[in-house]
Protein backbone atom coordinates (compact mmCIF):
# COMPACT_ATOMS: atom_id res chain seq x y z
CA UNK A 1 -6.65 2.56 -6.37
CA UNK A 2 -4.72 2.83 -3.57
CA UNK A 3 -4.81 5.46 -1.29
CA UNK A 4 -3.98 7.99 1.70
CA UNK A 5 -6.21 9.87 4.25
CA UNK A 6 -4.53 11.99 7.07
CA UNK A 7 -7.09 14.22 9.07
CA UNK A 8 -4.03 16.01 11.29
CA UNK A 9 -0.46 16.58 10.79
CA UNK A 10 1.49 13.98 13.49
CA UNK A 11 5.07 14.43 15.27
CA UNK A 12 7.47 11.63 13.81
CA UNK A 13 7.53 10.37 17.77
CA UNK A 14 3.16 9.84 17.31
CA UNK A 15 3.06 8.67 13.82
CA UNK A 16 5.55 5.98 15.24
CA UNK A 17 3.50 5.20 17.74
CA UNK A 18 0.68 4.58 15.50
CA UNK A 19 2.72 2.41 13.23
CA UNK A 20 4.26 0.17 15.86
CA UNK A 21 0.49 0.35 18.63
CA UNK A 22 -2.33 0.22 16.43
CA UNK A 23 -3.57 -2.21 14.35
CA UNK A 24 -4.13 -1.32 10.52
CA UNK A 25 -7.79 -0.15 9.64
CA UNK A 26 -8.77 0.63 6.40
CA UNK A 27 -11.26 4.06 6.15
CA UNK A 28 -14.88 3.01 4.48
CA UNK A 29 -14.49 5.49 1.88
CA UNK A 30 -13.08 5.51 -0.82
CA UNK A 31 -13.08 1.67 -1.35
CA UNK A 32 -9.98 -0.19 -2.45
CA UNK A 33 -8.94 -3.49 -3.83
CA UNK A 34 -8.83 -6.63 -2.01
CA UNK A 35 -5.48 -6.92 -3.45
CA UNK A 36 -4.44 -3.41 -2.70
CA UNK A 37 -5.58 -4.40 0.89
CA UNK A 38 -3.64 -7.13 1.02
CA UNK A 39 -0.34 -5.74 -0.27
CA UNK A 40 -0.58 -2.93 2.11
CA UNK A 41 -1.28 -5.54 4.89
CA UNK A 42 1.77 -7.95 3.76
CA UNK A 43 4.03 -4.72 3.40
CA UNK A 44 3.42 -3.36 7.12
CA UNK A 45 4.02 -6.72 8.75
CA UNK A 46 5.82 -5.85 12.70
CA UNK A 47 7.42 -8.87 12.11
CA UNK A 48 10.28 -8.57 9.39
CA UNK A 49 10.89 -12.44 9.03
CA UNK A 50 7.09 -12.63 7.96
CA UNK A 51 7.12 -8.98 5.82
CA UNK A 52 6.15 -9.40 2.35
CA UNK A 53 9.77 -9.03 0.58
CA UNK A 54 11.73 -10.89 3.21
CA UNK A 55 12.25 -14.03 1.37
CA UNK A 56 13.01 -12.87 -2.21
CA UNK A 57 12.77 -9.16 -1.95
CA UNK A 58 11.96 -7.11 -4.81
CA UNK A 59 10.64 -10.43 -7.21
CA UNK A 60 8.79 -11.45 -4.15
CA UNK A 61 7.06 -8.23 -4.38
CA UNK A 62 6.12 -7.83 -8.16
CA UNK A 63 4.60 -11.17 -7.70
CA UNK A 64 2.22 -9.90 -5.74
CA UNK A 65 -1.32 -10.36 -7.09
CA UNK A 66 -2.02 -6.53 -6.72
CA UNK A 67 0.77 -6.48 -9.82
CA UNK A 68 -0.99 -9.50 -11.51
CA UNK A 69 -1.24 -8.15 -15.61
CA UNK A 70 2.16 -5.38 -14.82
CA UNK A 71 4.89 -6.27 -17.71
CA UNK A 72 7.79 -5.36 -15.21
CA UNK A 73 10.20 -5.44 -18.29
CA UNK A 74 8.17 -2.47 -19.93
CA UNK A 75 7.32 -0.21 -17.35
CA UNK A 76 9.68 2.96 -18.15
CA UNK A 77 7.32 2.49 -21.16
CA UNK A 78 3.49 2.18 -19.61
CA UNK A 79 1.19 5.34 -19.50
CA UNK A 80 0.31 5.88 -15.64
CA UNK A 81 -2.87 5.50 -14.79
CA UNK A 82 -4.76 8.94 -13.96
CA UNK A 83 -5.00 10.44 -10.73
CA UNK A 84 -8.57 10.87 -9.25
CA UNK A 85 -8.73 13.95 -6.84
CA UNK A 86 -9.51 12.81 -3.48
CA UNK A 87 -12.69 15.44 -3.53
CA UNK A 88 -13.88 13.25 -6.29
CA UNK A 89 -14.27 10.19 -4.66
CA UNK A 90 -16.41 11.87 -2.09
């Protein structure tokens, strides 16, 4: 599962800040993938040369091992998966 966690509402200017200053941490709860991890992580790169999707864009992407078992050519056809609330995870 991957996931979101925002405790207070940020200007554009801070979340920028945040983006560009801090390094990415990952909250303890609730747990995700390795390979969620480390798509997020190759996604938000600084450096665009080294950015997951720089090389071969999109097919670069899908190869991802996060997407390992995903039939790209059917998936206006796949059921999504369900939704957990966030309270349920607690």
């Amino acid at each position: 599962m991957v996931y979101s966690v925002q405790k207070e509402v940020y200007s554009s200017d801070k979340t920028l800040g945040n983006v560009v200053l801090q390094n990415l941490k990952f909250p303890d709860s609730p747990l995700g993938s390795l390979q969620a991890k480390d798509f997020i992580r190759e996604l938000l790169v600084k450096e665009t040369e080294n950015r997951l999707g720089s090389e071969k864009g999109s097919t670069e992407i899908k190869r991802h091992q996060f997407f390992e078992g995903l039939n790209w050519a059917l998936i206006r056809c796949a059921i999504p998966p369900k939704l957990l609330d966030f309270n349920e995870l607690r």
